[in-house]
N, C-alpha and C. Protein backbone atom coordinates (compact mmCIF):
# COMPACT_ATOMS: atom_id res chain seq x y z
N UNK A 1 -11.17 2.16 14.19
CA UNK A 1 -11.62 1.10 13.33
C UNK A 1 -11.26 1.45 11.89
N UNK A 2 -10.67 0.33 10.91
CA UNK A 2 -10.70 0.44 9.77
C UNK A 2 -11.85 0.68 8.84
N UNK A 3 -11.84 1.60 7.96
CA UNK A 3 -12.64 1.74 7.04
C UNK A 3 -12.00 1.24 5.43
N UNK A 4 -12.49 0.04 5.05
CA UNK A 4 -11.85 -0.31 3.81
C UNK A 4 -13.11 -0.15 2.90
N UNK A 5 -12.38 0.33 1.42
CA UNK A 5 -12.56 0.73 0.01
C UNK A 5 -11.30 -0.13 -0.71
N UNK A 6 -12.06 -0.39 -1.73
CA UNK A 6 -10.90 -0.91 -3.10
C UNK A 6 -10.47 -2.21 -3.02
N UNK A 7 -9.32 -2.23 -3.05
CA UNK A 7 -8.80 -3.62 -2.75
C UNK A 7 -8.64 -4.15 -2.11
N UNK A 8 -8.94 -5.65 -1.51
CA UNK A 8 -8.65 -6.15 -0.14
C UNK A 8 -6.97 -6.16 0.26
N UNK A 9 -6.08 -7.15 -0.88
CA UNK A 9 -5.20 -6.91 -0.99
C UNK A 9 -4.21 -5.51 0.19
N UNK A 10 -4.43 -4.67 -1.18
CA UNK A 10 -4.00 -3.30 -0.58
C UNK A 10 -4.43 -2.75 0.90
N UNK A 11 -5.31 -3.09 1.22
CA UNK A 11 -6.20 -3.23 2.64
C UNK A 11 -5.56 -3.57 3.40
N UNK A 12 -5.12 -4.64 3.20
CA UNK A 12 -4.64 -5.54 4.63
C UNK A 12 -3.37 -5.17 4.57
N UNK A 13 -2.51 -4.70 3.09
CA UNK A 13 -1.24 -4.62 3.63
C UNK A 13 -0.83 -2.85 4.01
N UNK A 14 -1.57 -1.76 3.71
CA UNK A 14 -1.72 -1.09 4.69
C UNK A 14 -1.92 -1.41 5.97
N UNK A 15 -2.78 -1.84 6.79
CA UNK A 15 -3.06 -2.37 7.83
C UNK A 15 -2.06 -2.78 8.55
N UNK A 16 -1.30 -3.64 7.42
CA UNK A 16 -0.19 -4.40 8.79
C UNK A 16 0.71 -3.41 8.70
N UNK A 17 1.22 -2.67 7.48
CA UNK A 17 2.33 -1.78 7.69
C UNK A 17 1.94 -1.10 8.70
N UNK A 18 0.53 -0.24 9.10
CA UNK A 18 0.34 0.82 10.06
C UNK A 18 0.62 0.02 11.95
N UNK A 19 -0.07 -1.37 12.13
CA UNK A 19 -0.06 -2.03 12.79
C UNK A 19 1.71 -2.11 13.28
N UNK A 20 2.49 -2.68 12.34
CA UNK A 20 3.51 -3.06 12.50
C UNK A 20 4.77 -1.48 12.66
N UNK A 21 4.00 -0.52 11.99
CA UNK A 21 5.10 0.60 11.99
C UNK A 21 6.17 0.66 10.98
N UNK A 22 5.79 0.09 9.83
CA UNK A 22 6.75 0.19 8.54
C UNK A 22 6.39 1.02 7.77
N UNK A 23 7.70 1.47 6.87
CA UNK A 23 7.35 2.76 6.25
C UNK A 23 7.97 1.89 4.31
N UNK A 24 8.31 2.79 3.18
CA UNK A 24 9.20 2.42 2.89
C UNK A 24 8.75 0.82 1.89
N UNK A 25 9.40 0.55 1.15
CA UNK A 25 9.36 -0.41 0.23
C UNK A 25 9.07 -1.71 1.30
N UNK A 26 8.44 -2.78 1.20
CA UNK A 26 7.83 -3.73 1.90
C UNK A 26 7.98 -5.22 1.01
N UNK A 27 8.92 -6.08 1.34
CA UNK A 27 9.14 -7.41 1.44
C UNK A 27 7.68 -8.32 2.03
N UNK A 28 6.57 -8.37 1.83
CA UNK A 28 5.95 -8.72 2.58
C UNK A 28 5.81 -10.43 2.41
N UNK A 29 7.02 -11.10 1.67
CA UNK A 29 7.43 -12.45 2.02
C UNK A 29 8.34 -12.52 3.12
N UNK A 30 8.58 -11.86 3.48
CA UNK A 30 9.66 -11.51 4.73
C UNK A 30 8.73 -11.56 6.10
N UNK A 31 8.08 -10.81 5.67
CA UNK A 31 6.70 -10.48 7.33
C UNK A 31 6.25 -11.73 7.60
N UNK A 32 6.69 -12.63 8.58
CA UNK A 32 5.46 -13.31 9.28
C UNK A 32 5.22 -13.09 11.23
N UNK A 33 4.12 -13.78 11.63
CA UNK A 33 3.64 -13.75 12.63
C UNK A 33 4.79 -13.98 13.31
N UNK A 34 5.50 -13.52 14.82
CA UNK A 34 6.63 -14.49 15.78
C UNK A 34 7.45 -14.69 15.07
N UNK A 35 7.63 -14.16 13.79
CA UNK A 35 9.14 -13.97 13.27
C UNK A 35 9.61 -12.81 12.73
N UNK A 36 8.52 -11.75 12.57
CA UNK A 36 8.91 -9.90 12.26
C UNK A 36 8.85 -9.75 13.69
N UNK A 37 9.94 -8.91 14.35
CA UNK A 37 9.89 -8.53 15.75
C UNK A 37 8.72 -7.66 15.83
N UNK A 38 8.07 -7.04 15.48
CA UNK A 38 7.12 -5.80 15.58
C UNK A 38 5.63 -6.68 15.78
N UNK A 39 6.10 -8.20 15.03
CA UNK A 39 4.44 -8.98 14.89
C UNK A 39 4.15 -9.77 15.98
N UNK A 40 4.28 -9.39 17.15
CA UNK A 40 3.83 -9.95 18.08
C UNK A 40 2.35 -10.48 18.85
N UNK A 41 2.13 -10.95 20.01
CA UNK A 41 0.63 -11.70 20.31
C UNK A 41 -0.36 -9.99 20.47
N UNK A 42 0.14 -8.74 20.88
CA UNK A 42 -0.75 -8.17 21.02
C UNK A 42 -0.99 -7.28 19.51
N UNK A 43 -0.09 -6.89 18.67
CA UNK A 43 -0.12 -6.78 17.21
C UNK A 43 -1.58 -8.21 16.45
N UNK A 44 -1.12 -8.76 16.78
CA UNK A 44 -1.66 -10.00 15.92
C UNK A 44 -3.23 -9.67 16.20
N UNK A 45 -3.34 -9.67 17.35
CA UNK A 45 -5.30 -9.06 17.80
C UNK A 45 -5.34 -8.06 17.42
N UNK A 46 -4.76 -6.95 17.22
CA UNK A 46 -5.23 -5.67 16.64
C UNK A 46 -5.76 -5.83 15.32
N UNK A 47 -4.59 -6.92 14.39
CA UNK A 47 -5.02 -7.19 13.29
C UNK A 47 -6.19 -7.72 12.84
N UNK A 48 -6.45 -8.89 13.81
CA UNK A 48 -7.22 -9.97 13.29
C UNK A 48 -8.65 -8.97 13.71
N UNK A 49 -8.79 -8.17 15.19
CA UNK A 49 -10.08 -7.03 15.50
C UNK A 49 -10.41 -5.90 14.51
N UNK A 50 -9.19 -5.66 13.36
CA UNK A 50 -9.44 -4.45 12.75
C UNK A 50 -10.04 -5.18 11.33
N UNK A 51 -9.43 -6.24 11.05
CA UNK A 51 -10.28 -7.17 9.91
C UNK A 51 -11.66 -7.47 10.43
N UNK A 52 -11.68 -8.37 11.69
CA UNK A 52 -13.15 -8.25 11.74
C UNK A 52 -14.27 -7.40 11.29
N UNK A 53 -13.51 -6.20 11.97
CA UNK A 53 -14.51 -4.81 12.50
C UNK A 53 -14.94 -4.13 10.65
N UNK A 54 -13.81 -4.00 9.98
CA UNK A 54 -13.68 -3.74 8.86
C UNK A 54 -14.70 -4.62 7.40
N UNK A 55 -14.79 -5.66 7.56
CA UNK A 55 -15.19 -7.06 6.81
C UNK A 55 -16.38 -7.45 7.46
N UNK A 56 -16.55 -6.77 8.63
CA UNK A 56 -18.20 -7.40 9.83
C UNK A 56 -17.87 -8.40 9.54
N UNK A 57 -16.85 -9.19 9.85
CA UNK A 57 -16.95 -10.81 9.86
C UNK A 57 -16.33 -11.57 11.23
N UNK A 58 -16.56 -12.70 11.71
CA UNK A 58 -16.19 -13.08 12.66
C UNK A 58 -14.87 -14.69 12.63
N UNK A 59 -13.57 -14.35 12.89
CA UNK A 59 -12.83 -15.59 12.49
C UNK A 59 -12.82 -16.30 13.67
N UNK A 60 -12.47 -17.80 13.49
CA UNK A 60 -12.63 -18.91 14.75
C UNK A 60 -11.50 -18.70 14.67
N UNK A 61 -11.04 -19.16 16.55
CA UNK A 61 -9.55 -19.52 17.08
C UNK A 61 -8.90 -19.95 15.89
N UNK A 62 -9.31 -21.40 15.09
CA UNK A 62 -8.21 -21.89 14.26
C UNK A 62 -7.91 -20.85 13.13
N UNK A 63 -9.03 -19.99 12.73
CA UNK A 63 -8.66 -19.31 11.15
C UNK A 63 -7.57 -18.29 11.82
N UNK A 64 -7.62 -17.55 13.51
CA UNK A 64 -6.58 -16.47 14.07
C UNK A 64 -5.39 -17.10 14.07
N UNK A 65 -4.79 -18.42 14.34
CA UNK A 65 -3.76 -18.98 14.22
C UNK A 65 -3.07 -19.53 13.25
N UNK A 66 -3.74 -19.60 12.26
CA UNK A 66 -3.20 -20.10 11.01
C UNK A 66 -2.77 -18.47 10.03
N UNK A 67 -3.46 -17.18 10.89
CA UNK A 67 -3.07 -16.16 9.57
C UNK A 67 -1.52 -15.48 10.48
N UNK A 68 -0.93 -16.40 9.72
CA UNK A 68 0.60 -16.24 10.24
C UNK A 68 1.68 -15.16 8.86
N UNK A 69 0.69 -14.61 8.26
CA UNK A 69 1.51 -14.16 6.52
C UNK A 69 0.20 -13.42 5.56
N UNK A 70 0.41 -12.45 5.27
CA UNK A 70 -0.02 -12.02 3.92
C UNK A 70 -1.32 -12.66 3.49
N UNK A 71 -0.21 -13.60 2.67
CA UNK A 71 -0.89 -14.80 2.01
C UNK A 71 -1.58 -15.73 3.14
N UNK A 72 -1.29 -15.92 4.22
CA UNK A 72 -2.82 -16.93 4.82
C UNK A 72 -3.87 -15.92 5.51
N UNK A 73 -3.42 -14.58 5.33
CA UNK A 73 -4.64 -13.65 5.81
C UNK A 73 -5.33 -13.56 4.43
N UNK A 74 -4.91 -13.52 3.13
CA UNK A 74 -6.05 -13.38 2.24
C UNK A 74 -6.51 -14.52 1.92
N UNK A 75 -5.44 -16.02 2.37
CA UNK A 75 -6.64 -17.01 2.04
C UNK A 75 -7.35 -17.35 2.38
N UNK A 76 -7.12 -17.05 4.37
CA UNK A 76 -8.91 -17.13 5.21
C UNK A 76 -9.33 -16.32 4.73
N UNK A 77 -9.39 -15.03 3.97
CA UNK A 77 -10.57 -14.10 3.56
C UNK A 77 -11.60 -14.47 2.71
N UNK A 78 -10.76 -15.24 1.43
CA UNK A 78 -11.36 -15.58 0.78
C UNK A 78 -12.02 -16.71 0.75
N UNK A 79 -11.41 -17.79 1.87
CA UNK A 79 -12.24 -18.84 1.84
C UNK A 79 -13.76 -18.16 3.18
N UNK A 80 -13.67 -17.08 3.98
CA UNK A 80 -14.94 -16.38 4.07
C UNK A 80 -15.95 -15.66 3.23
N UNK A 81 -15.55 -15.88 2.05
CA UNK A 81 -16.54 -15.14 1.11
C UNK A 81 -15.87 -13.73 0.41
N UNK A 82 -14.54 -13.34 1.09
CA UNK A 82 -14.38 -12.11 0.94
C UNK A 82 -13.68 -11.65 -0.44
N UNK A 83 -13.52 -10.60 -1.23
CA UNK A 83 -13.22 -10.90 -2.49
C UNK A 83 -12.03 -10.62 -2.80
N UNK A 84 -10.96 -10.86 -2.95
CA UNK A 84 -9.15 -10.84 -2.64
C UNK A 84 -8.83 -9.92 -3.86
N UNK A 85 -8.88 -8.99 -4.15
CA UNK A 85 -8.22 -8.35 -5.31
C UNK A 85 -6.87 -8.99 -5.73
């Protein structure tokens, strides 16, 4: 389980780098869901279980399908309350 401090931001994109196996300078307009080979359906639950577990928060089917990027994982965060550095 994730243990997050500091920035959400920085949070999540550790996370996916470790998730995804990237090292190295990061394009993360480049990364999306079913279009980075590495971001696949069982990647994608690791993610969305390690945010939960991390945030104690719980996302509906629609908020897991829509966080297809970066940017729509910090904007369901924040539209949960969460605080987006």
């Amino acid at each position: 389980m994730t243990s997050w401090s500091g920035e959400t931001r920085e949070n999540v994109e550790q996370l996916l780098a470790d998730l995804l196996e990237l090292d190295g300078e990061i394009d993360w307009s480049l990364m999306r869901y079913q279009q980075t080979p590495q971001w696949d359906s069982l990647v994608h639950m690791a993610i969305i279980s390690e945010i939960e577990a991390a945030l104690s928060i719980n996302l509906s089917p629609e908020e897991i399908t829509q966080m297809c990027s970066i940017d729509d994982i910090l904007r369901i965060l924040q539209g949960k309350g969460v605080v987006v550095d």
